[in-house]
PDB file of N, CA and C in Angstrom:
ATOM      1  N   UNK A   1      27.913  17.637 -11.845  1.00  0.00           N
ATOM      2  CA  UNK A   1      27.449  17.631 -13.219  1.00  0.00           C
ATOM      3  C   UNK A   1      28.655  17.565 -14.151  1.00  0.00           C
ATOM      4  N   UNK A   2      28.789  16.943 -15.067  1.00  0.00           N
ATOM      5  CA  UNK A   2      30.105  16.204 -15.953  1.00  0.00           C
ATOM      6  C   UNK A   2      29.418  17.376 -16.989  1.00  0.00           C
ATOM      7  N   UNK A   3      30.883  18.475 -17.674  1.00  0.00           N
ATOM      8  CA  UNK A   3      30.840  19.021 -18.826  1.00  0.00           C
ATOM      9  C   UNK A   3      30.250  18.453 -20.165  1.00  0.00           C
ATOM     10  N   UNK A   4      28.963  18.655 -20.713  1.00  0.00           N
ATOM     11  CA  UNK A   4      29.125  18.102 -21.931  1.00  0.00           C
ATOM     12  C   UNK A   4      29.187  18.607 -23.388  1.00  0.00           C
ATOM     13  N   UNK A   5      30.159  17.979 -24.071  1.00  0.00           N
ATOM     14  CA  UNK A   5      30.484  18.583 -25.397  1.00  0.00           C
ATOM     15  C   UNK A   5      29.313  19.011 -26.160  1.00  0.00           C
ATOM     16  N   UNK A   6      28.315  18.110 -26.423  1.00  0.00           N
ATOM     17  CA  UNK A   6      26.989  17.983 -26.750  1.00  0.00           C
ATOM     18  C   UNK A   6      26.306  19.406 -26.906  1.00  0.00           C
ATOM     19  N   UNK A   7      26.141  19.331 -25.675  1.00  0.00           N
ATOM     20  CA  UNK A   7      25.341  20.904 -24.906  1.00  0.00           C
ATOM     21  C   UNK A   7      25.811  21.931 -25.415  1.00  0.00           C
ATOM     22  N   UNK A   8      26.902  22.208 -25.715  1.00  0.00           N
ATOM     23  CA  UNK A   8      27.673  23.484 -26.163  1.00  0.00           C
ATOM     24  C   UNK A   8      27.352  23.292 -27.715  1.00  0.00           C
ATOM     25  N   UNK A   9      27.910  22.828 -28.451  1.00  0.00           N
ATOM     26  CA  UNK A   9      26.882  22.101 -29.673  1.00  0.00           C
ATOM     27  C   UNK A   9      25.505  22.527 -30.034  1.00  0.00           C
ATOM     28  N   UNK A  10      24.442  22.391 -29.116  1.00  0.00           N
ATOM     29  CA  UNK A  10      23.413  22.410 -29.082  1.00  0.00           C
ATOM     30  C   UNK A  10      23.162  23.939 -29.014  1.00  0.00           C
ATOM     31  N   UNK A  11      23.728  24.554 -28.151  1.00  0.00           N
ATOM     32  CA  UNK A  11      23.159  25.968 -27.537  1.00  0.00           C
ATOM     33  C   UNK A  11      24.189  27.125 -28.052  1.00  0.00           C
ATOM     34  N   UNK A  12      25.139  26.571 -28.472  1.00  0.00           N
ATOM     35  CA  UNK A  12      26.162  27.632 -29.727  1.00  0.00           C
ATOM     36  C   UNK A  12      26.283  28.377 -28.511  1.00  0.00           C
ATOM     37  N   UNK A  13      27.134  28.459 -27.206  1.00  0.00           N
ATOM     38  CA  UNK A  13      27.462  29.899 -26.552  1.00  0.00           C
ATOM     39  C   UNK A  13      28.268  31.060 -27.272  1.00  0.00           C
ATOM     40  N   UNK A  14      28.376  32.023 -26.701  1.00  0.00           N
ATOM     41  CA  UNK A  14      29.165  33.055 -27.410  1.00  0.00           C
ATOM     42  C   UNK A  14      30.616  32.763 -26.912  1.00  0.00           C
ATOM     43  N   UNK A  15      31.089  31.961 -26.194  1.00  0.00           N
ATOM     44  CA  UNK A  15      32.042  31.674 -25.278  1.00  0.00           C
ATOM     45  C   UNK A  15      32.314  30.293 -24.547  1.00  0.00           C
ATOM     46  N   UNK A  16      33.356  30.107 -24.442  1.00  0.00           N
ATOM     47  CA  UNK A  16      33.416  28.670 -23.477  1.00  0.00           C
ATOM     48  C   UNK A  16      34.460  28.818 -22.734  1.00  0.00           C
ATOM     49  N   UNK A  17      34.014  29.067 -21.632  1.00  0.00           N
ATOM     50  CA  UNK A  17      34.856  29.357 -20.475  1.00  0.00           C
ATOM     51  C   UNK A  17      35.412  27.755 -19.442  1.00  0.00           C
ATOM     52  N   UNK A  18      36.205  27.795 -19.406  1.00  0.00           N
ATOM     53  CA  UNK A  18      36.473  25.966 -18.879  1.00  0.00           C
ATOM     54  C   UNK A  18      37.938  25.937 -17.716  1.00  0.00           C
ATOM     55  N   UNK A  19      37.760  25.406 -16.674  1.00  0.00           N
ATOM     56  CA  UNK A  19      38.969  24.985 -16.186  1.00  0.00           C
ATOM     57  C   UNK A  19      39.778  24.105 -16.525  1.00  0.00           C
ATOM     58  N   UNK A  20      41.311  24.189 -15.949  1.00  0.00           N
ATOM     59  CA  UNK A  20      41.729  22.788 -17.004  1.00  0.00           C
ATOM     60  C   UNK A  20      41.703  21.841 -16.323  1.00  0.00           C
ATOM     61  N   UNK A  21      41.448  22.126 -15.007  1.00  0.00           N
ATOM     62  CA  UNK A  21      41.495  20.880 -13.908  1.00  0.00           C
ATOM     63  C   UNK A  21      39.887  20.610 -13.257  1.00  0.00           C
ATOM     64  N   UNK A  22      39.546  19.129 -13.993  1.00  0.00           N
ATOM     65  CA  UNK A  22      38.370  19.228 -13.745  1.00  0.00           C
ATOM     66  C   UNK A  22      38.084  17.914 -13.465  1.00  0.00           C
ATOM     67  N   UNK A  23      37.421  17.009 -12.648  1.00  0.00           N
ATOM     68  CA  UNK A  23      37.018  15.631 -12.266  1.00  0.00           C
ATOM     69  C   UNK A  23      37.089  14.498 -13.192  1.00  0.00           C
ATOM     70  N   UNK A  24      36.167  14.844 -14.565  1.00  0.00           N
ATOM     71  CA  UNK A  24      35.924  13.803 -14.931  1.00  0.00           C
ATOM     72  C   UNK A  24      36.733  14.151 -16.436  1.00  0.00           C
ATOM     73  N   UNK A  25      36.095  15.305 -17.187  1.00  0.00           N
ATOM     74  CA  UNK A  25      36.714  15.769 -18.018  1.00  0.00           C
ATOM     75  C   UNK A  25      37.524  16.700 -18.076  1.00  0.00           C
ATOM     76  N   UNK A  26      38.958  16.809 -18.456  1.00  0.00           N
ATOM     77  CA  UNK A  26      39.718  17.815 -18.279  1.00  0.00           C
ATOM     78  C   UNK A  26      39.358  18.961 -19.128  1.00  0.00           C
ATOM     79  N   UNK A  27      39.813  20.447 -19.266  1.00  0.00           N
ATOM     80  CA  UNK A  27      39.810  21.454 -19.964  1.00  0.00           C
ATOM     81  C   UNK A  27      40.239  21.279 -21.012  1.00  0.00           C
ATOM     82  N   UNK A  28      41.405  20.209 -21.354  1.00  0.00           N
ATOM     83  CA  UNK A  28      41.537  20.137 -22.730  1.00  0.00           C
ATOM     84  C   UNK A  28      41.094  18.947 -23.391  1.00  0.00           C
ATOM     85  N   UNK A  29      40.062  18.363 -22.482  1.00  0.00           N
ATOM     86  CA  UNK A  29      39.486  17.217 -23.354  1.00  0.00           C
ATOM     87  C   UNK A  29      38.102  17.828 -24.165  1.00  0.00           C
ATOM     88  N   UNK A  30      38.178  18.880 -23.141  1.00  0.00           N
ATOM     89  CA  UNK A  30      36.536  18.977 -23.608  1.00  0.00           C
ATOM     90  C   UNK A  30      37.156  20.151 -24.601  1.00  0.00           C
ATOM     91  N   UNK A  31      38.250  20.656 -24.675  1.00  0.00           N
ATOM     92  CA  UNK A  31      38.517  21.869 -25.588  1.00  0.00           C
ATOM     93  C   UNK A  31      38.538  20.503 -27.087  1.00  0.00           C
ATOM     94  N   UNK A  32      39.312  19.433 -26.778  1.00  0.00           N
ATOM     95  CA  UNK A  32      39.652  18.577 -28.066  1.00  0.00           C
ATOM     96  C   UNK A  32      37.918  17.941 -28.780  1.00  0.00           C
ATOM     97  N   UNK A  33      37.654  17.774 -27.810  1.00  0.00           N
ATOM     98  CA  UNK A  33      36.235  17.328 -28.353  1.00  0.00           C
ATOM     99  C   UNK A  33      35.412  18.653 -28.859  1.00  0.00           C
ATOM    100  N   UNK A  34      35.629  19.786 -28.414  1.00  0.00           N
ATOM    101  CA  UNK A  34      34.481  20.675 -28.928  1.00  0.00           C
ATOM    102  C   UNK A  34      34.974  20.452 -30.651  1.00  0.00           C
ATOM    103  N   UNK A  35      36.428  21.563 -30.333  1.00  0.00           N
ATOM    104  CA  UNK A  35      36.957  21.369 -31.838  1.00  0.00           C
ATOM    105  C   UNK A  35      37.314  20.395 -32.824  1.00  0.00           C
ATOM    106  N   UNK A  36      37.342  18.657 -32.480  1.00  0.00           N
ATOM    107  CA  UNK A  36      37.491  17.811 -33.472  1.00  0.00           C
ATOM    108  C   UNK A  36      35.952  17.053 -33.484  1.00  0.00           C
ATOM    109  N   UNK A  37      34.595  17.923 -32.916  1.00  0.00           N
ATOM    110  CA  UNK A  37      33.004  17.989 -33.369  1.00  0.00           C
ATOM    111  C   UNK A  37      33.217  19.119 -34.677  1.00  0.00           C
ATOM    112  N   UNK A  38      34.128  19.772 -35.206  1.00  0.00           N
ATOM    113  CA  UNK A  38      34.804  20.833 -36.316  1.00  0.00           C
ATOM    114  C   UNK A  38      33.620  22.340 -36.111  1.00  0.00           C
ATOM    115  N   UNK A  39      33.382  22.304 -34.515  1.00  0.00           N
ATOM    116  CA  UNK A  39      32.903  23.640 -34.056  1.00  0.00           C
ATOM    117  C   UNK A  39      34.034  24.444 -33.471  1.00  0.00           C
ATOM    118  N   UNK A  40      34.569  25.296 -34.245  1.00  0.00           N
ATOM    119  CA  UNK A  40      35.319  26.451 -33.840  1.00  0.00           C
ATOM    120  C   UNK A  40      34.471  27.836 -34.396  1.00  0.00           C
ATOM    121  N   UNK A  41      33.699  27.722 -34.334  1.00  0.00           N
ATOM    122  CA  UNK A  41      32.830  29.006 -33.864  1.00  0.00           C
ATOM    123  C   UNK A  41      32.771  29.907 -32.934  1.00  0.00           C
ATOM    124  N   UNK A  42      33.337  29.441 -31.677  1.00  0.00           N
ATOM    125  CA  UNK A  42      32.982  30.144 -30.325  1.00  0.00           C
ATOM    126  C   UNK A  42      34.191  30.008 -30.228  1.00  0.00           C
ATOM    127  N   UNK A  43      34.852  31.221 -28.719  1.00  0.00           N
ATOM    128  CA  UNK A  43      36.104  31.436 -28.687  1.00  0.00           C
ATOM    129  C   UNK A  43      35.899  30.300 -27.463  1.00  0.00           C
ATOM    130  N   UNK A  44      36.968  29.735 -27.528  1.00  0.00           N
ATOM    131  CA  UNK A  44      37.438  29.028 -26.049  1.00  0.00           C
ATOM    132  C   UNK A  44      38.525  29.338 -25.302  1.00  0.00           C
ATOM    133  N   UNK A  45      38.491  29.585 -23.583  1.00  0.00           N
ATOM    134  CA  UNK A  45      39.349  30.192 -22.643  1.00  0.00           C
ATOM    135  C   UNK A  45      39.507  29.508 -21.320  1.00  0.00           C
ATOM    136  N   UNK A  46      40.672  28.561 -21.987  1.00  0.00           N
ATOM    137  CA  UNK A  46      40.826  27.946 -20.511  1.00  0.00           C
ATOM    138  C   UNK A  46      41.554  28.605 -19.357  1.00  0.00           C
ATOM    139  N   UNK A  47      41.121  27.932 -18.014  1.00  0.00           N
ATOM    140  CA  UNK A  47      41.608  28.777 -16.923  1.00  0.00           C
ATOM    141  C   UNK A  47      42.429  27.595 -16.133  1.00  0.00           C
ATOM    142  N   UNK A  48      43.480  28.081 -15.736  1.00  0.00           N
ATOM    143  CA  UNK A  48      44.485  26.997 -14.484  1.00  0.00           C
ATOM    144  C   UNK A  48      44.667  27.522 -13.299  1.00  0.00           C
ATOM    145  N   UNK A  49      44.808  26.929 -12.206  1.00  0.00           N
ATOM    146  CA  UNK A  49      45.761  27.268 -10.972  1.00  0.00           C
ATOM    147  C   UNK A  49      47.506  27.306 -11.399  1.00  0.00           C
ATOM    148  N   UNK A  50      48.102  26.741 -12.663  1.00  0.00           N
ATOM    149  CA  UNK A  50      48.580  26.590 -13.395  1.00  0.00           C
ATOM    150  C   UNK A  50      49.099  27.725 -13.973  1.00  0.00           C
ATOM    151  N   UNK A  51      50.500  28.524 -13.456  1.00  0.00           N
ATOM    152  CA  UNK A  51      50.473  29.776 -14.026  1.00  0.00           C
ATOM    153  C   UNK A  51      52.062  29.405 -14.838  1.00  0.00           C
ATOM    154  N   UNK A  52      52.421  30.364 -15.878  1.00  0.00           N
ATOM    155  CA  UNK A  52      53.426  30.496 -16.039  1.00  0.00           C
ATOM    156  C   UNK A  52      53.786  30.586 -17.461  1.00  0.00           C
ATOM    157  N   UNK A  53      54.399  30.923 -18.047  1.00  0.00           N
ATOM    158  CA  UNK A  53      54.747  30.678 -19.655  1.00  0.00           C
ATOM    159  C   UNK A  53      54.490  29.284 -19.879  1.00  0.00           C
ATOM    160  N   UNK A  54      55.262  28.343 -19.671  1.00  0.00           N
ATOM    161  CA  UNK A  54      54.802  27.297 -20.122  1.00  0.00           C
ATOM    162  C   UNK A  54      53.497  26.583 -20.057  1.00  0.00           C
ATOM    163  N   UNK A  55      52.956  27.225 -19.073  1.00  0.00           N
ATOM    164  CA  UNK A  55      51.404  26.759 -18.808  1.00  0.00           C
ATOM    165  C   UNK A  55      50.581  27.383 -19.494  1.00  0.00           C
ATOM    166  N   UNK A  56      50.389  29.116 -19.915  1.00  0.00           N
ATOM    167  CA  UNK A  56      50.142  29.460 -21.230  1.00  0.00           C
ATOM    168  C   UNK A  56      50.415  29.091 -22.603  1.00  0.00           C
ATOM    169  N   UNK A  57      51.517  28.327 -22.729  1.00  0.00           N
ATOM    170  CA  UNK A  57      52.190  27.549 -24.396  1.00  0.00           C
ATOM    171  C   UNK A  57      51.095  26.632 -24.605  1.00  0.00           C
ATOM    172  N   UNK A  58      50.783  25.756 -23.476  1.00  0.00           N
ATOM    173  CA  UNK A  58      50.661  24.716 -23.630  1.00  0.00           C
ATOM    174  C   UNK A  58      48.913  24.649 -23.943  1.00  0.00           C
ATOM    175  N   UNK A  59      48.375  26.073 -23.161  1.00  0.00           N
ATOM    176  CA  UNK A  59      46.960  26.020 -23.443  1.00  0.00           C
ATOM    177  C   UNK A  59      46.717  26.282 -25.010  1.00  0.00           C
ATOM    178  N   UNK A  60      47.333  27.249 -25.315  1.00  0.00           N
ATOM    179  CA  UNK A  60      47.229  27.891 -26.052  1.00  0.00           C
ATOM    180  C   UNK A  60      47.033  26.530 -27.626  1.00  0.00           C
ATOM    181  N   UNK A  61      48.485  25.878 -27.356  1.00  0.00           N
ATOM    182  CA  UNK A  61      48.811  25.208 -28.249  1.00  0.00           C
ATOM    183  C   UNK A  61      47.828  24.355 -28.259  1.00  0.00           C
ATOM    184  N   UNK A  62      47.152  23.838 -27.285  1.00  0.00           N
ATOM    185  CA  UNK A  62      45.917  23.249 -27.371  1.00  0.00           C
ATOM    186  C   UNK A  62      44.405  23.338 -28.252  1.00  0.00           C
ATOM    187  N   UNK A  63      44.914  24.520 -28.513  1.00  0.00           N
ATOM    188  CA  UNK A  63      43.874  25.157 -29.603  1.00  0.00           C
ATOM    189  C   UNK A  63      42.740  26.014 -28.507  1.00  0.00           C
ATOM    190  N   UNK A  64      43.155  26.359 -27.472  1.00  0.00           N
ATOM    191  CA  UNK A  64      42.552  27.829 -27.193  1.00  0.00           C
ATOM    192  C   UNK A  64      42.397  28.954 -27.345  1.00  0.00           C
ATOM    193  N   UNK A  65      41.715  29.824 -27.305  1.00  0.00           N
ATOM    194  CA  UNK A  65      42.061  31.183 -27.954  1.00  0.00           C
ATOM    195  C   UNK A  65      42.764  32.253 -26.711  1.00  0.00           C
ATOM    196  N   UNK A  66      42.397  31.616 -25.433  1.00  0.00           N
ATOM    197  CA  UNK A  66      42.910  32.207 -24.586  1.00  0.00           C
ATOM    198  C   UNK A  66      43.410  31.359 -23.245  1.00  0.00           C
ATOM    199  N   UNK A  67      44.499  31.518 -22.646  1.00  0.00           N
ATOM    200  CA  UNK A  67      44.753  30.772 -21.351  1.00  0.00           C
ATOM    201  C   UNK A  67      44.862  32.012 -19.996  1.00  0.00           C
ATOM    202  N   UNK A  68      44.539  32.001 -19.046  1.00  0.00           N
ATOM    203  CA  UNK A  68      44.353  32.870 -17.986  1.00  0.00           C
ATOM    204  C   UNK A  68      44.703  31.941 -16.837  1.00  0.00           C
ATOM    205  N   UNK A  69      45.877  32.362 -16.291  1.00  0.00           N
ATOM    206  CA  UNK A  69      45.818  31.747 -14.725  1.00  0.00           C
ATOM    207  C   UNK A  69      45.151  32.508 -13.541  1.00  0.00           C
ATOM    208  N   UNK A  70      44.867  31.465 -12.893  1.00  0.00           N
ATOM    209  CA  UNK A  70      44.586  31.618 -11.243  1.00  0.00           C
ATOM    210  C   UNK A  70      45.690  31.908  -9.977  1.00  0.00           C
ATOM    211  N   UNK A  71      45.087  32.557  -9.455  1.00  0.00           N
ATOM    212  CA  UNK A  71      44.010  33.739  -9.554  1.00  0.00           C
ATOM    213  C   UNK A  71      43.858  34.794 -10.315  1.00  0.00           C
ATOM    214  N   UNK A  72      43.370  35.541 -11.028  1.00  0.00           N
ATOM    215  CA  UNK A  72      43.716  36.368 -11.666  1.00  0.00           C
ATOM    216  C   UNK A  72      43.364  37.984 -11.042  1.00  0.00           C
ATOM    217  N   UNK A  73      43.494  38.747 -11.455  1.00  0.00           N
ATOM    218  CA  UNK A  73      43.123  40.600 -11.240  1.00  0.00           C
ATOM    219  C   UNK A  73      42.751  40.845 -11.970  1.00  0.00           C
ATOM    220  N   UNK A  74      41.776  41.761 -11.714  1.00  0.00           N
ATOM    221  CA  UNK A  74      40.955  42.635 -12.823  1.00  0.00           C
ATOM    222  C   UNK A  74      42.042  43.988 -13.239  1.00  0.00           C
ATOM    223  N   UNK A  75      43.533  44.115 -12.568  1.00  0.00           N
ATOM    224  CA  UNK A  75      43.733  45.693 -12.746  1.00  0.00           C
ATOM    225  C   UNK A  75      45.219  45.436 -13.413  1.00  0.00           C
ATOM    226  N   UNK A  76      45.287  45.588 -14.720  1.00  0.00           N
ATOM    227  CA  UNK A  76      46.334  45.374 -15.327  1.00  0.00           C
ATOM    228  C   UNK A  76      47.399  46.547 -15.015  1.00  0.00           C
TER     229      UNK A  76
END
């Protein structure tokens, strides 16, 4: 099933949880399309296998509100 921008649009989640590595649409395509549809309403949090400072800059700078690598822990 291909992510669609649309749908999120439609159903306003409280959240948009997204990988950045994804088949058809990447995490930051569908992050660019939510927000240049000029819905920044909902927080968006992309996730990578992708760890590292620069891999957080880069989500971030993307216009996420949050970047989290893989794997992650629940025990800070």
């Amino acid at each position: 099933m291909t992510p669609r921008p649309r749908a999120a649009r439609a159903r306003r989640p409280d959240l948009l949880l997204s990988d950045v590595m994804m088949p058809r649409l990447d995490g930051y395509e569908l992050l660019d399309a939510v927000r240049s549809a000029g819905d920044a309403g909902h927080p968006v949090i992309l996730l990578s296998a992708r760890a590292g400072e620069e891999a957080a800059i880069q989500g971030l700078s993307a216009g996420a509100d949050d970047y989290l690598p893989k794997p992650f822990s629940g025990e800070s």
